[in-house]
PDB file of N, CA and C in Angstrom:
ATOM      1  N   UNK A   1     -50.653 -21.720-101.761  1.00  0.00           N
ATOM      2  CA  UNK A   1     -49.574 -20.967-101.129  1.00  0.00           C
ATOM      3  C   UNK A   1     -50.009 -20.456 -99.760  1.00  0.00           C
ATOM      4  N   UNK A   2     -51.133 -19.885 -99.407  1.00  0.00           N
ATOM      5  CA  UNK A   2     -51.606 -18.717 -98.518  1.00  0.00           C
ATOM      6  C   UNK A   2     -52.353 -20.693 -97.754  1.00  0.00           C
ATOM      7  N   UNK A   3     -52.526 -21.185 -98.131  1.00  0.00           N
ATOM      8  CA  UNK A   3     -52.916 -22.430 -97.146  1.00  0.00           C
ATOM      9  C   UNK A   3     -51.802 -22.840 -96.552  1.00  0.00           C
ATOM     10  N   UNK A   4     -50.456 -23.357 -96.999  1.00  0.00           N
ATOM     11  CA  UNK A   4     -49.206 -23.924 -96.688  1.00  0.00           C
ATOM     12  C   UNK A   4     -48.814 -22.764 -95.341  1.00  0.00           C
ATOM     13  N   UNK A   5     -48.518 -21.614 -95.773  1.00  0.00           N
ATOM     14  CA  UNK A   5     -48.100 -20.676 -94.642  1.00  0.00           C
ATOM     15  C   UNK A   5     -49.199 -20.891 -93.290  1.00  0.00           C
ATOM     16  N   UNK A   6     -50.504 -21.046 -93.474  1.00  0.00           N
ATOM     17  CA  UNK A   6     -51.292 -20.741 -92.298  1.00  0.00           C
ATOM     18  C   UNK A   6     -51.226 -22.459 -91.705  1.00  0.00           C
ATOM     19  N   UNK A   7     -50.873 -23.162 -92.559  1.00  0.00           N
ATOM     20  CA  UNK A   7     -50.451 -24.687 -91.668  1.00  0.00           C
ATOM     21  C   UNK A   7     -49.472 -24.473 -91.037  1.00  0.00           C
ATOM     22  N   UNK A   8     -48.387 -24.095 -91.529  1.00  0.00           N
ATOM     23  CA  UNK A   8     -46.659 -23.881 -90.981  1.00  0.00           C
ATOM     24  C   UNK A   8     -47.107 -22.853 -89.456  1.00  0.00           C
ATOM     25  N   UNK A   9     -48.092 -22.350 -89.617  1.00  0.00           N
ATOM     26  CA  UNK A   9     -47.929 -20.762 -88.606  1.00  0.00           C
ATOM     27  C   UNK A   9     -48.786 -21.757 -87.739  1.00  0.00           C
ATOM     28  N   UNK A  10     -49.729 -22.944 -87.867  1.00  0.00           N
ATOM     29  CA  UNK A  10     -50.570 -23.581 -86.927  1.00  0.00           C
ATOM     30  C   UNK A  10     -49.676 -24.215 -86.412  1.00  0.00           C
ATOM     31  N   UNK A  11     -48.924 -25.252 -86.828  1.00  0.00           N
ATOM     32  CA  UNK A  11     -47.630 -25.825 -86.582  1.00  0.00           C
ATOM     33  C   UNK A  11     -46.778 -25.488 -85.553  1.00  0.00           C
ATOM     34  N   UNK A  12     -45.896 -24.303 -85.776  1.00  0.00           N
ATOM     35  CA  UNK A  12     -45.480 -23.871 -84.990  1.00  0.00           C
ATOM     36  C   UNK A  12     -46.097 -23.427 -84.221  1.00  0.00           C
ATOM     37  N   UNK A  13     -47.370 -22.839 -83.769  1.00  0.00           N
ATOM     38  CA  UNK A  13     -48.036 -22.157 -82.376  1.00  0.00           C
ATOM     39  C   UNK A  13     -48.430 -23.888 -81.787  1.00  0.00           C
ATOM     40  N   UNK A  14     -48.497 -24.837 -82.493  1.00  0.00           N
ATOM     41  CA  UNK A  14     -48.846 -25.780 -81.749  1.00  0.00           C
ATOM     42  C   UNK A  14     -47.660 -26.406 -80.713  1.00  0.00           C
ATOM     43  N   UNK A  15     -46.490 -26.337 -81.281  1.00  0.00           N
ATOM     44  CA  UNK A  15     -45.024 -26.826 -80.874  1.00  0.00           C
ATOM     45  C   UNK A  15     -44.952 -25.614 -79.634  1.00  0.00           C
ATOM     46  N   UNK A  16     -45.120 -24.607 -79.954  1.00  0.00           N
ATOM     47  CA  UNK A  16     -44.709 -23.543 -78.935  1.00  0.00           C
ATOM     48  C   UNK A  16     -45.656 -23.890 -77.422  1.00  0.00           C
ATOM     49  N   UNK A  17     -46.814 -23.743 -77.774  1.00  0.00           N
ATOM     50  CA  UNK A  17     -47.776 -24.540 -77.050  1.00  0.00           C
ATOM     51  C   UNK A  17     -47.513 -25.830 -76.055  1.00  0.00           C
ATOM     52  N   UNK A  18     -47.053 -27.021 -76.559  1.00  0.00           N
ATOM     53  CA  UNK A  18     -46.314 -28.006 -76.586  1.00  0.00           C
ATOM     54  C   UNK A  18     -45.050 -28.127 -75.648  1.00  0.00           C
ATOM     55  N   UNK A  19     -43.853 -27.369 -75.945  1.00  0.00           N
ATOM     56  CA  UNK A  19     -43.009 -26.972 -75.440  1.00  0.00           C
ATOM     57  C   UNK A  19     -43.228 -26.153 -73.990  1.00  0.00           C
ATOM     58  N   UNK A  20     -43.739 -25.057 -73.942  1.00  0.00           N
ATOM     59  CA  UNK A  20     -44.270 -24.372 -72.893  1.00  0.00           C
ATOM     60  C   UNK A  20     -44.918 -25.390 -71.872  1.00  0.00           C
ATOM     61  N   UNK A  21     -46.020 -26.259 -72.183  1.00  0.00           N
ATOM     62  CA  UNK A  21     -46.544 -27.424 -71.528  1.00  0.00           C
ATOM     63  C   UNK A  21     -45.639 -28.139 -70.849  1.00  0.00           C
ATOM     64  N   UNK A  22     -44.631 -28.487 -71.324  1.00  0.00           N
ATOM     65  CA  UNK A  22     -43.529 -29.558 -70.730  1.00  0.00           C
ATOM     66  C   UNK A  22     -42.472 -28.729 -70.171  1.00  0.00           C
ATOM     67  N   UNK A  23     -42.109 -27.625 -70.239  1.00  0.00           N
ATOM     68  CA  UNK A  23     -41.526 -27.045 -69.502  1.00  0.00           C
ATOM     69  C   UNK A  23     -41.820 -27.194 -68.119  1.00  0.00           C
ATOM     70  N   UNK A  24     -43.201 -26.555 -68.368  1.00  0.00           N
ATOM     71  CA  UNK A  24     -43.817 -26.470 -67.041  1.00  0.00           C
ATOM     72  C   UNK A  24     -43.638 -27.960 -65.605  1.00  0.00           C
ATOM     73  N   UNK A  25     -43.625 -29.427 -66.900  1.00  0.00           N
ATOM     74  CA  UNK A  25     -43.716 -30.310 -65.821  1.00  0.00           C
ATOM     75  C   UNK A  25     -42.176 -30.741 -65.669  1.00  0.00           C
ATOM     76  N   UNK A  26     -40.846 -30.015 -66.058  1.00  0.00           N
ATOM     77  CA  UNK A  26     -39.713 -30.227 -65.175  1.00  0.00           C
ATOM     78  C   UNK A  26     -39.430 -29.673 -64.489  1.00  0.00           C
ATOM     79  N   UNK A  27     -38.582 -30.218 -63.654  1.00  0.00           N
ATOM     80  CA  UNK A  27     -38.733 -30.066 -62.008  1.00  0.00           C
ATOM     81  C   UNK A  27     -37.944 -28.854 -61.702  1.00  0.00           C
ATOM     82  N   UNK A  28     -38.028 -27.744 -62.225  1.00  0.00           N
ATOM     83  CA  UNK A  28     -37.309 -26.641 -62.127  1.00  0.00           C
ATOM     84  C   UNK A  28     -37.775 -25.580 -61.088  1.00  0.00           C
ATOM     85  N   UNK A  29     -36.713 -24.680 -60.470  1.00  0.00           N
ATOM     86  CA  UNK A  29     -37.128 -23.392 -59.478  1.00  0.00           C
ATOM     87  C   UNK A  29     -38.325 -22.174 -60.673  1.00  0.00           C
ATOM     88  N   UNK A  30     -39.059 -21.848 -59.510  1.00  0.00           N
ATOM     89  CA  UNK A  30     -39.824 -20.948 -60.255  1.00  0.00           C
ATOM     90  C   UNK A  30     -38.969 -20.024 -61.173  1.00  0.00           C
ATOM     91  N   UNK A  31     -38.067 -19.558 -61.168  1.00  0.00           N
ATOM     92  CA  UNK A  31     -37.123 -18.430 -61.571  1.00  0.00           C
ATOM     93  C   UNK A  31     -36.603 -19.005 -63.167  1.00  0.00           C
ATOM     94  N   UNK A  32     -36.009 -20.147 -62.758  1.00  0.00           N
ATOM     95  CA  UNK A  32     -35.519 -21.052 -64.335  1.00  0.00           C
ATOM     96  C   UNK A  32     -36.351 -21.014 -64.797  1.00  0.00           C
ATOM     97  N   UNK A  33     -37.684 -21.434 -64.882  1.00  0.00           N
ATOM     98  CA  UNK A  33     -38.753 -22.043 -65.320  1.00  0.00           C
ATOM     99  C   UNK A  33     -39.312 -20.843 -66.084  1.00  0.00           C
ATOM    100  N   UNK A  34     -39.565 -19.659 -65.706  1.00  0.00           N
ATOM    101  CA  UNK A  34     -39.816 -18.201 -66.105  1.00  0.00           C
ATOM    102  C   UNK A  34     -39.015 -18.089 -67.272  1.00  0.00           C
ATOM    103  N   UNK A  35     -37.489 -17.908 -66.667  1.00  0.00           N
ATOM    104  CA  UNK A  35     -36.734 -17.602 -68.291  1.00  0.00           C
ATOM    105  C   UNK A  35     -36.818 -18.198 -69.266  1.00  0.00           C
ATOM    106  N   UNK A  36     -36.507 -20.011 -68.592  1.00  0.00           N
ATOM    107  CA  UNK A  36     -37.202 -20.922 -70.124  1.00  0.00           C
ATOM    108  C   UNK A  36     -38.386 -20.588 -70.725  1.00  0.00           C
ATOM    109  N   UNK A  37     -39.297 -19.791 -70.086  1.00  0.00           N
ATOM    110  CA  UNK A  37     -40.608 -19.939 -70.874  1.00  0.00           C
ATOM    111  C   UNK A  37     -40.305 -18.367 -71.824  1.00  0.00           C
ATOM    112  N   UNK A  38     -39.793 -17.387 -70.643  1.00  0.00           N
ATOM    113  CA  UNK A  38     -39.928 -16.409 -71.587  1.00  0.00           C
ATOM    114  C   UNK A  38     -38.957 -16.804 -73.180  1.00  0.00           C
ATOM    115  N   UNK A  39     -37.633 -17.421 -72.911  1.00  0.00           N
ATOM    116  CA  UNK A  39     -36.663 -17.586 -74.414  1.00  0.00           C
ATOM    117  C   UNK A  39     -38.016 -18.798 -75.393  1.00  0.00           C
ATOM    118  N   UNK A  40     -38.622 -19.467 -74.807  1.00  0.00           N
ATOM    119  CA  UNK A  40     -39.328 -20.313 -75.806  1.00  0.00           C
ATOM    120  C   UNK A  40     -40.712 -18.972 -76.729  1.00  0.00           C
ATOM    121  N   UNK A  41     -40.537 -18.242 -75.658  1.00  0.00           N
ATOM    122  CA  UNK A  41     -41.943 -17.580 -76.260  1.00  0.00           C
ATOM    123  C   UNK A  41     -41.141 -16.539 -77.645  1.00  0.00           C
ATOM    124  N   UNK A  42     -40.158 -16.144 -76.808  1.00  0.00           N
ATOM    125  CA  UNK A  42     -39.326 -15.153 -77.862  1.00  0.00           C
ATOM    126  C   UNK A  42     -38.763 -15.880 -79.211  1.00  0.00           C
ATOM    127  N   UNK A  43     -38.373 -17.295 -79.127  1.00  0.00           N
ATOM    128  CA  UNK A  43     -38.151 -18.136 -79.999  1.00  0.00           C
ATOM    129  C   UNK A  43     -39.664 -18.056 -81.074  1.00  0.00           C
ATOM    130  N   UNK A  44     -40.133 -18.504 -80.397  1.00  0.00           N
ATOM    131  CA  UNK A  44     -41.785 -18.855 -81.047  1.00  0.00           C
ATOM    132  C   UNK A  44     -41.554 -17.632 -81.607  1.00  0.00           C
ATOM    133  N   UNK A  45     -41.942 -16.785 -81.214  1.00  0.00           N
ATOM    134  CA  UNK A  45     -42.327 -15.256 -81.704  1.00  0.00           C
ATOM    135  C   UNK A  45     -41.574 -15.044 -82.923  1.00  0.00           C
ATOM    136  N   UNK A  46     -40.351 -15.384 -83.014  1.00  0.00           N
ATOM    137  CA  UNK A  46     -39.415 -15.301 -83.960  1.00  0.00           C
ATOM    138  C   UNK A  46     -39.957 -16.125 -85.444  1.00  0.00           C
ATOM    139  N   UNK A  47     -40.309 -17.440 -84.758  1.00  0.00           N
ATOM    140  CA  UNK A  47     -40.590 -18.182 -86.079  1.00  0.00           C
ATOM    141  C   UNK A  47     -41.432 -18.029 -86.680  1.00  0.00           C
ATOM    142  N   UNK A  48     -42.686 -17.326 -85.909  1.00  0.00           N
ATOM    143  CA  UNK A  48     -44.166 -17.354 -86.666  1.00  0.00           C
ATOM    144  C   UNK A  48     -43.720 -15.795 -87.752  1.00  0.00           C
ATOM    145  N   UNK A  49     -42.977 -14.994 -86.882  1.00  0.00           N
ATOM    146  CA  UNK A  49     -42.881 -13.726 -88.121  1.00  0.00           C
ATOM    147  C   UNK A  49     -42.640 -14.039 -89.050  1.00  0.00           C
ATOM    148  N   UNK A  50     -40.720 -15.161 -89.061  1.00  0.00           N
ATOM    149  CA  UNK A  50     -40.180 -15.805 -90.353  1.00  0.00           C
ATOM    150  C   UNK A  50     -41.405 -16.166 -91.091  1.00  0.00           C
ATOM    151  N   UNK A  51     -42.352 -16.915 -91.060  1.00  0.00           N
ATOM    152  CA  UNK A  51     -43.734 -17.491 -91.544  1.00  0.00           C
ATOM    153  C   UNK A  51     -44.298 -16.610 -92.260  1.00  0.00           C
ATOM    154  N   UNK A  52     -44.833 -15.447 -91.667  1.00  0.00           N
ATOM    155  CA  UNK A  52     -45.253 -14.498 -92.115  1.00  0.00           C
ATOM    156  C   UNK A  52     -44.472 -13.294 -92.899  1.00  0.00           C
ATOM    157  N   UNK A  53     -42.839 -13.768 -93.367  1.00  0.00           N
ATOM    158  CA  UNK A  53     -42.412 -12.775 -94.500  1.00  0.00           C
ATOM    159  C   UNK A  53     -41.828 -11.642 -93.487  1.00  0.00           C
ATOM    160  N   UNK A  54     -41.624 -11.732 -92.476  1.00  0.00           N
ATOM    161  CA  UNK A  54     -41.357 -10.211 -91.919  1.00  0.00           C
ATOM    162  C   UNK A  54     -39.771 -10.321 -91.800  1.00  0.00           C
ATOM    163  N   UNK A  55     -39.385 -11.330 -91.400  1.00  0.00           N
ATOM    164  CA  UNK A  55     -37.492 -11.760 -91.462  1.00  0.00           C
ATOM    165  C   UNK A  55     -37.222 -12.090 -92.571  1.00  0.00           C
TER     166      UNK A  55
END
């Protein structure tokens, strides 16, 4: 059980990781590029709690 959750929580920090990375290489104004990263981080943030039982 306590193995499955800490894969799912690697998982997702890896995707978040991932995502953030490729953000970075479209061709966006510094300003877009900021908010996309901040909603991906707040996303992320969201899922790893779900993971961890807190939602």
């Amino acid at each position: 059980m306590a193995s499955s959750v800490l894969i799912g929580i690697l998982i997702t920090f890896l995707v978040i990781i991932l995502v953030l990375y490729l953000v970075q290489r479209l061709p966006l104004d510094a300003r877009m590029r900021q908010i996309v990263q901040v909603i991906v981080i707040i996303i992320g943030i969201i899922s790893l709690l779900r993971y961890l039982a807190v939602f």
